[in-house]
Protein backbone atom coordinates (compact mmCIF):
# COMPACT_ATOMS: atom_id res chain seq x y z
CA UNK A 1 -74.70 12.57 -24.49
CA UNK A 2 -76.18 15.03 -22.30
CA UNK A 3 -78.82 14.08 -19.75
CA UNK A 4 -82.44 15.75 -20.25
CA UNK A 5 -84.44 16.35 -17.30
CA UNK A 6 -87.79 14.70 -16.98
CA UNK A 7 -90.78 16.42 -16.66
CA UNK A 8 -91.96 14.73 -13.44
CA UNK A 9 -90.17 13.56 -10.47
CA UNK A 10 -90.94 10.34 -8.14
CA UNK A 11 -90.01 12.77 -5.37
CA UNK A 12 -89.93 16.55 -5.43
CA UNK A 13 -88.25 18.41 -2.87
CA UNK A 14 -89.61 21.81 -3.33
CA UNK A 15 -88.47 23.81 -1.00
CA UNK A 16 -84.79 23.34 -1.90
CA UNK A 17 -83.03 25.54 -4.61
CA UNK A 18 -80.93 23.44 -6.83
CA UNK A 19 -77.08 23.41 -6.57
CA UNK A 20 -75.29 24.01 -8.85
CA UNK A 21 -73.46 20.64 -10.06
CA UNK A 22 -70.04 20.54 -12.80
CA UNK A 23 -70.99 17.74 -14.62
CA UNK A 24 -68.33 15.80 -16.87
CA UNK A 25 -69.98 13.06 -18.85
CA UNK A 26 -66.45 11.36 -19.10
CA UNK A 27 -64.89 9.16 -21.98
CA UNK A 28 -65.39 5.36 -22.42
CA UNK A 29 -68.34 4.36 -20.40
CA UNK A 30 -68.29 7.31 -18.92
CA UNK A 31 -71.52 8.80 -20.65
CA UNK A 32 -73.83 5.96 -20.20
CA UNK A 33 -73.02 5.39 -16.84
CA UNK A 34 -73.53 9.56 -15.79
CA UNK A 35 -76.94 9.72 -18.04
CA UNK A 36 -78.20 6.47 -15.63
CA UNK A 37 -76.61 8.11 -12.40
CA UNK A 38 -78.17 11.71 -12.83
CA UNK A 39 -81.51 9.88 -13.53
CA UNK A 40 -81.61 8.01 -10.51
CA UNK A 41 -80.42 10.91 -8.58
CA UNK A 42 -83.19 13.04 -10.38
CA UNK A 43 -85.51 10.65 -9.53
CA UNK A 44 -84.87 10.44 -5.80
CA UNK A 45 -85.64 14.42 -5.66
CA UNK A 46 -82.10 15.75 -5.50
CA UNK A 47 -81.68 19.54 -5.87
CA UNK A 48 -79.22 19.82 -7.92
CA UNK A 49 -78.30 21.81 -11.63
CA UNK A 50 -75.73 20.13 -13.86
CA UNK A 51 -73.55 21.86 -15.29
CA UNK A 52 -72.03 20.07 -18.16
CA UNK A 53 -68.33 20.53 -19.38
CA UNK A 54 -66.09 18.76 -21.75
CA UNK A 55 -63.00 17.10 -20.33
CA UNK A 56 -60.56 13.74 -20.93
CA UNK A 57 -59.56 12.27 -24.59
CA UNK A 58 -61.68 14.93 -26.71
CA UNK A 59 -59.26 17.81 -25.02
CA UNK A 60 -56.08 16.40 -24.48
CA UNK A 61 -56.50 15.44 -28.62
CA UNK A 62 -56.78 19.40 -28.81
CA UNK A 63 -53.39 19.81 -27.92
CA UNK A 64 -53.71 20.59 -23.74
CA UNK A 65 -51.78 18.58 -21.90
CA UNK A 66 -53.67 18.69 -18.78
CA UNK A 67 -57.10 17.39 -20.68
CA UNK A 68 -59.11 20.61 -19.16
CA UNK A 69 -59.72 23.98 -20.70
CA UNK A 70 -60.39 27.84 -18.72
CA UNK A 71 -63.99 27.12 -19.24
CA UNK A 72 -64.45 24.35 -17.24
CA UNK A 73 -61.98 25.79 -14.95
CA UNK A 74 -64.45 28.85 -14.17
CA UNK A 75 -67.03 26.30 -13.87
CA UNK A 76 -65.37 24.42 -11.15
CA UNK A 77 -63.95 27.06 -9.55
CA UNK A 78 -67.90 28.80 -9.28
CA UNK A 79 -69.74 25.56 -8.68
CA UNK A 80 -67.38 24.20 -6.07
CA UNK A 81 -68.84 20.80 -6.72
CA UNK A 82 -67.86 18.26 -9.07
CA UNK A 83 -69.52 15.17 -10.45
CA UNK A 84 -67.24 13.09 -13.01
CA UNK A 85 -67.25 10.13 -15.16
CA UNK A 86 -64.12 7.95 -15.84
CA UNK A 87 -61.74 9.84 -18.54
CA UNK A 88 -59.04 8.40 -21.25
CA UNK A 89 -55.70 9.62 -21.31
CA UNK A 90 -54.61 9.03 -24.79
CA UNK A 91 -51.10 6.78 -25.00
CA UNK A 92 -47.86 8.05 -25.23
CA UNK A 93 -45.91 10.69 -23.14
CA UNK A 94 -46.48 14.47 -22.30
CA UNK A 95 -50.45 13.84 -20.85
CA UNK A 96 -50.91 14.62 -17.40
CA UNK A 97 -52.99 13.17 -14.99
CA UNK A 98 -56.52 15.10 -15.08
CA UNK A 99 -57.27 13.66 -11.52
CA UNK A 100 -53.89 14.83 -9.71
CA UNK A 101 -54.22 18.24 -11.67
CA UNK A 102 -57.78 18.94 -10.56
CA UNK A 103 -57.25 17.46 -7.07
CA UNK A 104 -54.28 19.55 -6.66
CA UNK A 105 -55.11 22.69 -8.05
CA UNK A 106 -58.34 23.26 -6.28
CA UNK A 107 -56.55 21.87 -3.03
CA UNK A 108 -58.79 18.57 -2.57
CA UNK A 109 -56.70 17.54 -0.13
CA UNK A 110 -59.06 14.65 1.14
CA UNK A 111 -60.13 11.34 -0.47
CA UNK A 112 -62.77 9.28 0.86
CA UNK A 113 -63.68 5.51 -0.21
CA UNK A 114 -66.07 3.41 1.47
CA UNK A 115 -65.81 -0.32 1.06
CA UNK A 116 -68.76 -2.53 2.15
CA UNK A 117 -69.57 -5.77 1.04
CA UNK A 118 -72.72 -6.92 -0.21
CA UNK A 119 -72.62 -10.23 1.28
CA UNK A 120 -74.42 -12.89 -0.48
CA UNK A 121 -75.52 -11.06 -3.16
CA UNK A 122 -71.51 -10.26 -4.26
CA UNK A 123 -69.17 -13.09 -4.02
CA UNK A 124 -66.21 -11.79 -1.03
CA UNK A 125 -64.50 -13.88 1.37
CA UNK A 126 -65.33 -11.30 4.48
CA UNK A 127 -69.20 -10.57 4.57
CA UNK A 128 -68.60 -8.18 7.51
CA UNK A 129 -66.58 -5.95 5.94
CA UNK A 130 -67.19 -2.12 6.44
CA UNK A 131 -64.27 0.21 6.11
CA UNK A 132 -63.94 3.63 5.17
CA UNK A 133 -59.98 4.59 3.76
CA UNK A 134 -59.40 8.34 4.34
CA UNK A 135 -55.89 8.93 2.27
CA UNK A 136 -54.48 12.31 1.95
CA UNK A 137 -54.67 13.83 -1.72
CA UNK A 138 -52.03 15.90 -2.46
CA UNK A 139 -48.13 15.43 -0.97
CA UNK A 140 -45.72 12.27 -0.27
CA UNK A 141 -44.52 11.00 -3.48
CA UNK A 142 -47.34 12.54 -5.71
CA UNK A 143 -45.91 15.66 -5.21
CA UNK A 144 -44.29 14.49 -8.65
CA UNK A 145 -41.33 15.75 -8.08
CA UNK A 146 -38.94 13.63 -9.91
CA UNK A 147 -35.31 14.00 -11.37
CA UNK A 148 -32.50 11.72 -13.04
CA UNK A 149 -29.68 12.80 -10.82
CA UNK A 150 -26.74 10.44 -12.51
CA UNK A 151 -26.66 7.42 -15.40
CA UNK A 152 -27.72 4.66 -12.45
CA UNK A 153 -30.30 6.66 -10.07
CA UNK A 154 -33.39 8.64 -10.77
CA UNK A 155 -35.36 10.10 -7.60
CA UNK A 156 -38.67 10.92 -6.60
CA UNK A 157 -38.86 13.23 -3.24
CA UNK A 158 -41.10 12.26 -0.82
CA UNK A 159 -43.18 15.43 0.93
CA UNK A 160 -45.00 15.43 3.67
CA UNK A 161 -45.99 18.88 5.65
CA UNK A 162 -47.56 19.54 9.36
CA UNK A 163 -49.94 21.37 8.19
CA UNK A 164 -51.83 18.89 5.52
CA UNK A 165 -50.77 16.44 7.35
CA UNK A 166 -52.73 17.52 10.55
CA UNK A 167 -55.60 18.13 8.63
CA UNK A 168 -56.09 14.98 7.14
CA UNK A 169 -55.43 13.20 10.33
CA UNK A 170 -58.52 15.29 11.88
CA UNK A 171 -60.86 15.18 8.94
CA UNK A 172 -60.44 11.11 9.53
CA UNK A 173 -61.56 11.97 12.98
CA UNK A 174 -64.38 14.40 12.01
CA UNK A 175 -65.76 11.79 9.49
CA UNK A 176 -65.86 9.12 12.52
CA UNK A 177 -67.72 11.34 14.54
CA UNK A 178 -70.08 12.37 11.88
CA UNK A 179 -70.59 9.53 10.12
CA UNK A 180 -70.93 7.62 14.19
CA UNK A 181 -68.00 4.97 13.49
CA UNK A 182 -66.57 3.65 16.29
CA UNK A 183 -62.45 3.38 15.69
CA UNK A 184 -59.90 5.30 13.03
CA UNK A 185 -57.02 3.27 12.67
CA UNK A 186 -53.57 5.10 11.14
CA UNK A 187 -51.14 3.25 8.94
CA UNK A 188 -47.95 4.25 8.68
CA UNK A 189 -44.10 3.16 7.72
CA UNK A 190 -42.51 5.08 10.81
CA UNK A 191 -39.94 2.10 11.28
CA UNK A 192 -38.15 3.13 8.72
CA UNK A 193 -38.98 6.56 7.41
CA UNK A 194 -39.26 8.20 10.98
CA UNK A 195 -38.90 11.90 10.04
CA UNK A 196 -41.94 11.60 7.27
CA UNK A 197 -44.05 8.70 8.40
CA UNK A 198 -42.89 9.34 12.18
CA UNK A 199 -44.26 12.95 11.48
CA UNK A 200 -47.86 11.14 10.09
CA UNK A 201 -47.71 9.26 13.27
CA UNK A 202 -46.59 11.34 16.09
CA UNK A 203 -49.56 13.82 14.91
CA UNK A 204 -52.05 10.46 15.03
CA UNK A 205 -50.87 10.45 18.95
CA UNK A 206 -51.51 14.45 19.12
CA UNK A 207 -54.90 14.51 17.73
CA UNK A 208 -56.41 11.45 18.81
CA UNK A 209 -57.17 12.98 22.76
CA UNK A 210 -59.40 15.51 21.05
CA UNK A 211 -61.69 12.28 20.25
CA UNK A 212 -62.26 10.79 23.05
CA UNK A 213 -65.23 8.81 22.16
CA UNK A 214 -63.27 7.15 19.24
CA UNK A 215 -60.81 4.12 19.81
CA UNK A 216 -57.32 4.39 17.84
CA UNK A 217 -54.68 2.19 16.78
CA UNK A 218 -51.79 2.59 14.67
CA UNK A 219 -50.12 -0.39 12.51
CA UNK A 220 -47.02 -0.50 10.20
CA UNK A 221 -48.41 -0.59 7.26
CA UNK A 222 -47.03 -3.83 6.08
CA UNK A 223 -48.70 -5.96 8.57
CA UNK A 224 -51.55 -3.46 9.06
CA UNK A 225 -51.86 -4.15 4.79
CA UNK A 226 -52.00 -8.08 5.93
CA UNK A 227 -54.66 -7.61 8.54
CA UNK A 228 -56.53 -5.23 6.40
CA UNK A 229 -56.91 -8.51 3.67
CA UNK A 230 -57.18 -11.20 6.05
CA UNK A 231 -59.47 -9.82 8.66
CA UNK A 232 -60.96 -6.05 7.48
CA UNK A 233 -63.66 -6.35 9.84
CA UNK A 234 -61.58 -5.60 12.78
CA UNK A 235 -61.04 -2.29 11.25
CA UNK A 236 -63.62 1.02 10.74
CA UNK A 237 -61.86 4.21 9.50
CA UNK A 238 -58.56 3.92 8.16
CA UNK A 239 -56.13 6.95 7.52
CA UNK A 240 -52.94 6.84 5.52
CA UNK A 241 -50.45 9.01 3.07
CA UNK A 242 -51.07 9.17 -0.26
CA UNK A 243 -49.39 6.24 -1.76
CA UNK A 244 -50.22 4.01 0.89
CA UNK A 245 -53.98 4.84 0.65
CA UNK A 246 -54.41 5.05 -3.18
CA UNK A 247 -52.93 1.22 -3.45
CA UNK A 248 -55.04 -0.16 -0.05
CA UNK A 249 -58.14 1.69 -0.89
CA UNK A 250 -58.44 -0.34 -4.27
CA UNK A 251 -57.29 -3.55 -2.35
CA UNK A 252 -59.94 -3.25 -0.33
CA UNK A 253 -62.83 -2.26 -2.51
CA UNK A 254 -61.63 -5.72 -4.61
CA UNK A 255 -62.21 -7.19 -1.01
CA UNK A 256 -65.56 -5.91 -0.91
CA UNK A 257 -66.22 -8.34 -4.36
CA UNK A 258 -65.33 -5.80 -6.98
CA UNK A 259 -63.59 -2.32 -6.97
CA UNK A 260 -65.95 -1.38 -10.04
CA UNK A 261 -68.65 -0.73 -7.38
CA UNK A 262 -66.46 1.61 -5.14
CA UNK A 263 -67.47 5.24 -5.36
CA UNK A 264 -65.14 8.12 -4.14
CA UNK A 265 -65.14 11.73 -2.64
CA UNK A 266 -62.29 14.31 -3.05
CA UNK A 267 -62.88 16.91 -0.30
CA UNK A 268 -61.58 20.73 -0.55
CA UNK A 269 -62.66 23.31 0.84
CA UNK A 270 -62.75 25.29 -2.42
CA UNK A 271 -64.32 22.56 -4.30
CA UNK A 272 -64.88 18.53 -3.84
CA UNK A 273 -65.19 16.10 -6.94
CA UNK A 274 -67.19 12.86 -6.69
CA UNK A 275 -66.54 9.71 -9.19
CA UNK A 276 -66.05 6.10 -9.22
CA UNK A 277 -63.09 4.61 -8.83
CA UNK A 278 -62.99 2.59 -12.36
CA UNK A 279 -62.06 3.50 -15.31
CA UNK A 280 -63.24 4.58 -18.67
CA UNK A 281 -63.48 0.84 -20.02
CA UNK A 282 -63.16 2.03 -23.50
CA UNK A 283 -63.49 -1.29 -24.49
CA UNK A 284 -67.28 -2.03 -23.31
CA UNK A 285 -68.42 1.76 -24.65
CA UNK A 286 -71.38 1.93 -26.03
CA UNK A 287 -72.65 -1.86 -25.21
CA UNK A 288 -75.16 -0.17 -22.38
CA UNK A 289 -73.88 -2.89 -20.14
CA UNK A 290 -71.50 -1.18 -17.63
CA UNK A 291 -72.70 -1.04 -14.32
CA UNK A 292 -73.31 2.79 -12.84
CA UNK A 293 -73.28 1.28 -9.44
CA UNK A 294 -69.87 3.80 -8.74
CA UNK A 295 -70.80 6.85 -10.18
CA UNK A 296 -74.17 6.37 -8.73
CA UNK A 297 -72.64 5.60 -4.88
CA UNK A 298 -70.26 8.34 -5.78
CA UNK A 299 -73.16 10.74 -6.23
CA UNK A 300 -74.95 9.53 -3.01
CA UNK A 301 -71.42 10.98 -1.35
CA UNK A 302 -72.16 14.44 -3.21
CA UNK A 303 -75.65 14.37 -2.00
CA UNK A 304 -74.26 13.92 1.43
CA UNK A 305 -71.60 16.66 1.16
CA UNK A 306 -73.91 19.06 -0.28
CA UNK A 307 -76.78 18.74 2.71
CA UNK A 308 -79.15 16.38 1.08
CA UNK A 309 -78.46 13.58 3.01
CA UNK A 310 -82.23 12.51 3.09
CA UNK A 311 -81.90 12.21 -1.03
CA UNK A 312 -78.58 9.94 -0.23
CA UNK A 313 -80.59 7.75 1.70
CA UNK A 314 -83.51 7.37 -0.24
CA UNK A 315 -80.90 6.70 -3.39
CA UNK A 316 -79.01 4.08 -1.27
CA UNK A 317 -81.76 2.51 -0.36
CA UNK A 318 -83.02 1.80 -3.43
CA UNK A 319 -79.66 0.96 -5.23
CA UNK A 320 -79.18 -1.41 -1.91
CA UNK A 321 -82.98 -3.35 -2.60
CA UNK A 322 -82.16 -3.56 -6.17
CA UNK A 323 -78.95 -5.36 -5.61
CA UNK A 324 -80.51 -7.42 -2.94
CA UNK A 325 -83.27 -8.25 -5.56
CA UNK A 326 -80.90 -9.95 -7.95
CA UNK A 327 -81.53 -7.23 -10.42
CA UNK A 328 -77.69 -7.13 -11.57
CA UNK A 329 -75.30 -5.74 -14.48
CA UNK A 330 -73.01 -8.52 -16.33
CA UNK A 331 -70.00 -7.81 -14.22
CA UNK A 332 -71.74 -9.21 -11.02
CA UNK A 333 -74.05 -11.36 -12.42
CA UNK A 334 -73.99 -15.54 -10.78
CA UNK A 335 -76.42 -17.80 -11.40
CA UNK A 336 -78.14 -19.33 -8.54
CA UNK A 337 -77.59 -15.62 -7.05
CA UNK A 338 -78.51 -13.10 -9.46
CA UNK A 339 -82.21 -13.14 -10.38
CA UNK A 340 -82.11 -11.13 -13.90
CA UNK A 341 -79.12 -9.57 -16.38
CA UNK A 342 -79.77 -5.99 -17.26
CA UNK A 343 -77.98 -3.29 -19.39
CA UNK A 344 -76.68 -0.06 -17.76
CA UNK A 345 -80.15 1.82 -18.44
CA UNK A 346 -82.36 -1.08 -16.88
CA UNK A 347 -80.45 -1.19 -13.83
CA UNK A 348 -81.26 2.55 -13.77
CA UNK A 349 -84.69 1.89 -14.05
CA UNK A 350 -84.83 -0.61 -11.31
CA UNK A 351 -83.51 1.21 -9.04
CA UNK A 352 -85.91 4.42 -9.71
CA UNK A 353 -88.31 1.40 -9.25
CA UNK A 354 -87.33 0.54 -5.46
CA UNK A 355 -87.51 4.34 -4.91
CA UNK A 356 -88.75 4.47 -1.18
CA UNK A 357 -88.27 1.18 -0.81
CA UNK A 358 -85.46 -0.23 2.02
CA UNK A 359 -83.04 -3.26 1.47
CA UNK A 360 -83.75 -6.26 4.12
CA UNK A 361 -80.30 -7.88 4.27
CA UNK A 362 -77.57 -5.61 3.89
CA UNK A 363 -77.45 -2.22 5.86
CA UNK A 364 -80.15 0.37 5.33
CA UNK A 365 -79.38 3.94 5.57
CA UNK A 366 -81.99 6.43 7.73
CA UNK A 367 -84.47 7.74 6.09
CA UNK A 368 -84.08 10.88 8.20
CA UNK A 369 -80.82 11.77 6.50
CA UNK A 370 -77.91 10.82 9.67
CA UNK A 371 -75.02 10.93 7.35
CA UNK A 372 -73.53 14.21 7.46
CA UNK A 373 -70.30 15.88 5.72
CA UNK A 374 -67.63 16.06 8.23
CA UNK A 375 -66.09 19.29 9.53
CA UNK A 376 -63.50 20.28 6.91
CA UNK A 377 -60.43 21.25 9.60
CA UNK A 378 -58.60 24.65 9.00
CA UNK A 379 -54.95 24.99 8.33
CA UNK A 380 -52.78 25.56 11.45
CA UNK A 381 -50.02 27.08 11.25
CA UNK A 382 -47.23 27.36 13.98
CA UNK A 383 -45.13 28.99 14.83
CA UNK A 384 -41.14 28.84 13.31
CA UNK A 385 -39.02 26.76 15.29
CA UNK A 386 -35.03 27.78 15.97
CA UNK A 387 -33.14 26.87 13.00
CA UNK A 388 -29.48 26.32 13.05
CA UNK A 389 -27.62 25.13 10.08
CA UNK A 390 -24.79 22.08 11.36
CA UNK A 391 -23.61 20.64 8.48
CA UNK A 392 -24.65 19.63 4.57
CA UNK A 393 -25.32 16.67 2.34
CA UNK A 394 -23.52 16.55 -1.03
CA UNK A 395 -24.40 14.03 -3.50
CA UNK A 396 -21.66 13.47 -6.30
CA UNK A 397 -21.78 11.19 -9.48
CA UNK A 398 -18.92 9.15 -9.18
CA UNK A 399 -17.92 5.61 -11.32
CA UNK A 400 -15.53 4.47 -8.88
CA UNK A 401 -16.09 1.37 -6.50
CA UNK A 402 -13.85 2.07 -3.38
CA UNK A 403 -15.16 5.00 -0.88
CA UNK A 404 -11.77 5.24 0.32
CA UNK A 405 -10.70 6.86 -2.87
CA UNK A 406 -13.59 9.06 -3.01
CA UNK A 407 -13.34 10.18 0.52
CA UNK A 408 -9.57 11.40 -0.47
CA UNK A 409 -11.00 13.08 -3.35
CA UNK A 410 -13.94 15.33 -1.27
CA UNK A 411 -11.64 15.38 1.49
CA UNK A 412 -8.69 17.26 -0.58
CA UNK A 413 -11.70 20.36 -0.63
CA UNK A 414 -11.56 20.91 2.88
CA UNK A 415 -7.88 19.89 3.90
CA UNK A 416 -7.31 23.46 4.97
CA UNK A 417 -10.03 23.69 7.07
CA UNK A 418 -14.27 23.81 6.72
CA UNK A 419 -16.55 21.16 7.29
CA UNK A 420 -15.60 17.61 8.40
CA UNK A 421 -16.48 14.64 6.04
CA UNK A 422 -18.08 12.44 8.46
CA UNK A 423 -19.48 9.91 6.09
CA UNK A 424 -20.29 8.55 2.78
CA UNK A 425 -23.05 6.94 2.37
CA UNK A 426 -24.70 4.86 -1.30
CA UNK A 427 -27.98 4.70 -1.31
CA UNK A 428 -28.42 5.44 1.95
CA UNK A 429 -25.90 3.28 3.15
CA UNK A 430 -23.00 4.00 4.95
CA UNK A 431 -20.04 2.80 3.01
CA UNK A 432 -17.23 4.99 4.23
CA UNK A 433 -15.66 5.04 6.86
CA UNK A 434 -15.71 1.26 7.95
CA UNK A 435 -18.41 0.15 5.56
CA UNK A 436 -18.54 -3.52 4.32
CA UNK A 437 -16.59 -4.42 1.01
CA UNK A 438 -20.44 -6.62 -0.12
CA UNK A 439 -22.50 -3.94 -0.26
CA UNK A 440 -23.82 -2.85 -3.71
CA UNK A 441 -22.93 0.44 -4.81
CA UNK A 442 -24.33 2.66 -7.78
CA UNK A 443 -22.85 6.09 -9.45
CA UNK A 444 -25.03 8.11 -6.64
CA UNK A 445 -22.73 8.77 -3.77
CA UNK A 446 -23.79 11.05 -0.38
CA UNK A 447 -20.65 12.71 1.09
CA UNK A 448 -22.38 13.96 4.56
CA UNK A 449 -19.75 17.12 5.86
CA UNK A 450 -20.46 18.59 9.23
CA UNK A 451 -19.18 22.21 10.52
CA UNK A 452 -17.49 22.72 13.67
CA UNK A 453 -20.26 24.65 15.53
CA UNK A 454 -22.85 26.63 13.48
CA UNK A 455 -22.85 26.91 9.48
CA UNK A 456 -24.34 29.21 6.99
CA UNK A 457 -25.05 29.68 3.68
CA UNK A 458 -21.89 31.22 2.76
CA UNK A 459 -19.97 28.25 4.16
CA UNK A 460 -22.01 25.89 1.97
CA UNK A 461 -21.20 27.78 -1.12
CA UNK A 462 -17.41 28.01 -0.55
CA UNK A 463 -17.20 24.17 -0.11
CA UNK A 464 -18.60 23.66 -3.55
CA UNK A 465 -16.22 25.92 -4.72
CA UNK A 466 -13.83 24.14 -3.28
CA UNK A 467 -15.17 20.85 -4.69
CA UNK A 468 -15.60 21.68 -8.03
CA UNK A 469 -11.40 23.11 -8.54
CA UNK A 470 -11.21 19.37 -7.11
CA UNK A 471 -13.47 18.03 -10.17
CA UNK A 472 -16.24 16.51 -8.07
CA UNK A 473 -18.81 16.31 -9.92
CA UNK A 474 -21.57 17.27 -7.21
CA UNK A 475 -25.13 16.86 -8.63
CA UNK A 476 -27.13 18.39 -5.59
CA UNK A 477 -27.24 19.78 -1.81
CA UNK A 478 -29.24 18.85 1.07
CA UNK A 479 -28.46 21.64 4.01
CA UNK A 480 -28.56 20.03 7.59
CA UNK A 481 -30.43 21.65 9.87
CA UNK A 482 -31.30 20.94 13.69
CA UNK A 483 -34.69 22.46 14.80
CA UNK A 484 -35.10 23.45 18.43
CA UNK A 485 -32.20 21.32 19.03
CA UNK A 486 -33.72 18.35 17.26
CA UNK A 487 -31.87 17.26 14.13
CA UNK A 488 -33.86 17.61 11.38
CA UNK A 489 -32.13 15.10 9.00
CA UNK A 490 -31.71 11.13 9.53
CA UNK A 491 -28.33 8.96 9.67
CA UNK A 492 -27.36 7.17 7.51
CA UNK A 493 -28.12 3.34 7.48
CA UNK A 494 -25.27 1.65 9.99
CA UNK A 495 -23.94 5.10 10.61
């Protein structure tokens, strides 16, 4: 399906020049939902040239893996703004997320989801809710870096970096200011992970002084999860990692009454995609009965982004009255609420309707066009700190039960001298020396050695030589470094 433009608009903004727009059309309901989107949108006077290309089912059936081709790779890359429907991934192993890929390769390193309610005219428990969930969009454990390191363990390494790190952390900031919200909350899990979440943190604590118009807070993200459910109006922008923000951000558009109305932003600098959060609902394709409510808010977020915030009002406006008017798709229909059922195309329609017109109950936007796109921070980079090597992390396969006898078997490497086996440690904790005879132990042992006074590389390397004409069987190396004095590595649990 591709969209057609009409030969009349209800609003014409002449003296704009259109932007360029990638357009994919999607799989599923992803079509009918983008042809009623990019009509509304058309209708409301945005300035913008789609640019269809072909992604999802249709290409990863062609044999590519990551369901895009080089065309649509030049198209993003020249556009540098992306408007997408929900995609399939066919069954079965060796398909790769399209999302991540995208996201990743074109550095999208911010993801933006507002979740309002719409209070009376969408069933939810918290009528006051009004949070916006900044997560970052490209490291902890979505790095993907995963491995099988013995029979019993598999791992997947968790990454976080300074420098994305700080700049998510200050985009949250710069959408507060921009967007005039009052508070940005951080959630983190530095309790327990307090090099990688106490890095997330600690750089909360640097940045927020540069704000001083904005209240903070910072919760653990277990009970700040909690709070978030039982009380979100207490909160206004919320940042988090990855993981923690791609699970809460769905909680809390379900919170809102339904997470198929959430649209979402992916900001780069390079390039930014905009698409609902939903998926391709293969299931109800074709019916003209999904509801474009998403995509639609989604493309209010591109307007926004791309300067035409006047157009995103105008557009949320109307989608706002229509909703207030009872004019709703199956999947938030009620009786004795909703005033008429209407397929995908008539909701389009009504809302092209209410063009100009401004919801009473829920939250209008301005007409003059407030919302703005946020400041997109640069990268900082700092400078190196002193790095001084003290010791080294070896992680053996082993299907014994008692440490003691392992600890003679690593030990007889360094008998005559070299590093010091200080502990060993099963999944992360300590079981040798003095560790408790209850504590359940895999195949995956950590035997943590520590020089006397500085180590290199060299010293490393001679150790596993020495541990292999012992017949350990080492499976990987973590060097232990301190950093301006600071150790750089954590102990292990009871160590």
């Amino acid at each position: 399906m591709t969209h057609q433009p009409s030969a009349s608009k209800a609003f014409q903004t002449a003296t704009r020049v259109p932007v360029p727009v990638t357009v994919a059309y999607g799989d599923g309901i992803g079509p009918e939902i983008m042809e009623a989107s990019l009509r509304i949108l058309e209708a409301a006077g945005a300035a913008i040239a789609p640019e269809p290309i072909e992604i999802g089912e249709k290409v990863y059936l062609r044999g590519i893996s990551a369901g895009i081709e080089p065309e649509a790779w030049e198209s993003l890359r020249r556009t540098k703004v992306f408007y997408k429907a929900p995609i399939t991934t066919p069954q079965g192993g060796g398909f790769k997320s399209l999302n991540v890929t995208v996201r990743k390769s074109l550095g999208m390193f911010a993801n933006v989801r507002p979740c309002a309610s719409l209070h009376p005219f969408v069933e939810t428990k918290h009528p006051d809710m009004d949070v916006v969930i900044i997560r970052e969009n490209e490291e902890d454990l979505y790095a993907g870096i995963e491995h099988r390191q013995t029979d019993e363990v598999f791992q997947c390494l968790k990454l976080f970096s300074r420098p994305a790190t700080e700049r998510i952390i200050r985009y949250a900031f710069e959408y507060a200011r921009a967007n005039g919200r009052r508070k940005v909350t951080c959630f983190s899990k530095d309790n327990i992970m307090k090099l990688t979440d106490g890095l997330y943190h600690r750089i909360f604590d640097e940045i927020a002084p540069d704000y001083p118009e904005i209240e903070t807070e910072h919760w653990i993200i277990d009970i700040g999860a909690a709070k978030l459910a039982a009380n979100p109006a207490q909160f206004d922008v919320i940042v988090m990692a990855n993981l923690y923000g791609d699970i809460l951000s769905d909680v809390a558009a379900e919170i809102t009454g339904s997470v198929g109305l959430g649209g979402s932003a992916n900001i780069g600098e390079h390039c930014s995609m905009f698409e609902a959060i939903h998926g391709s609902a293969p299931r109800r394709a074709g019916q003209n009965s999904a509801n474009p409510s998403g995509l639609l808010l989604a493309g209010v977020q591109m307007l926004t982004h791309i300067g035409q915030g006047d157009v995103a009002a105008r557009v949320q406006n109307a989608w706002a009255k229509t909703i207030e008017d009872g004019i709703h798709t199956y999947d938030i229909y009620r009786e004795g609420t909703s005033r008429e059922l209407v397929t995908t195309s008539g909701f389009a329609d009504a809302v092209i309707a209410r063009l100009g017109q401004e919801p009473v109950k829920l939250s209008a936007a301005s007409a003059s066009g407030s919302a703005k796109a946020p400041v997109i921070p640069a990268i900082i980079r700092r400078e190196p700190q002193k790095r001084e090597m003290v010791g080294v992390d070896v992680f053996v396969q082993w299907a014994g039960d008692n440490p003691d006898t392992l600890a003679e078997l690593v030990g007889g490497a360094v008998r005559d001298g070299g590093p010091k086996l200080v502990m060993i440690s099963n999944r992360g904790v300590k079981v040798w020396p003095a560790g408790l005879p209850e504590t359940f132990k895999t195949d995956h042992w950590r035997c943590r050695f520590m020089f006397d006074g500085l180590g290199n590389r060299g010293m490393v390397a001679e150790l596993m030589v020495r541990l292999a004409r012992e017949g350990v069987d080492f499976i990987k190396t973590e060097q232990l470094y301190n950093f301006d004095g600071e150790p750089g590595y954590s102990l292990g649990q009871g160590q």
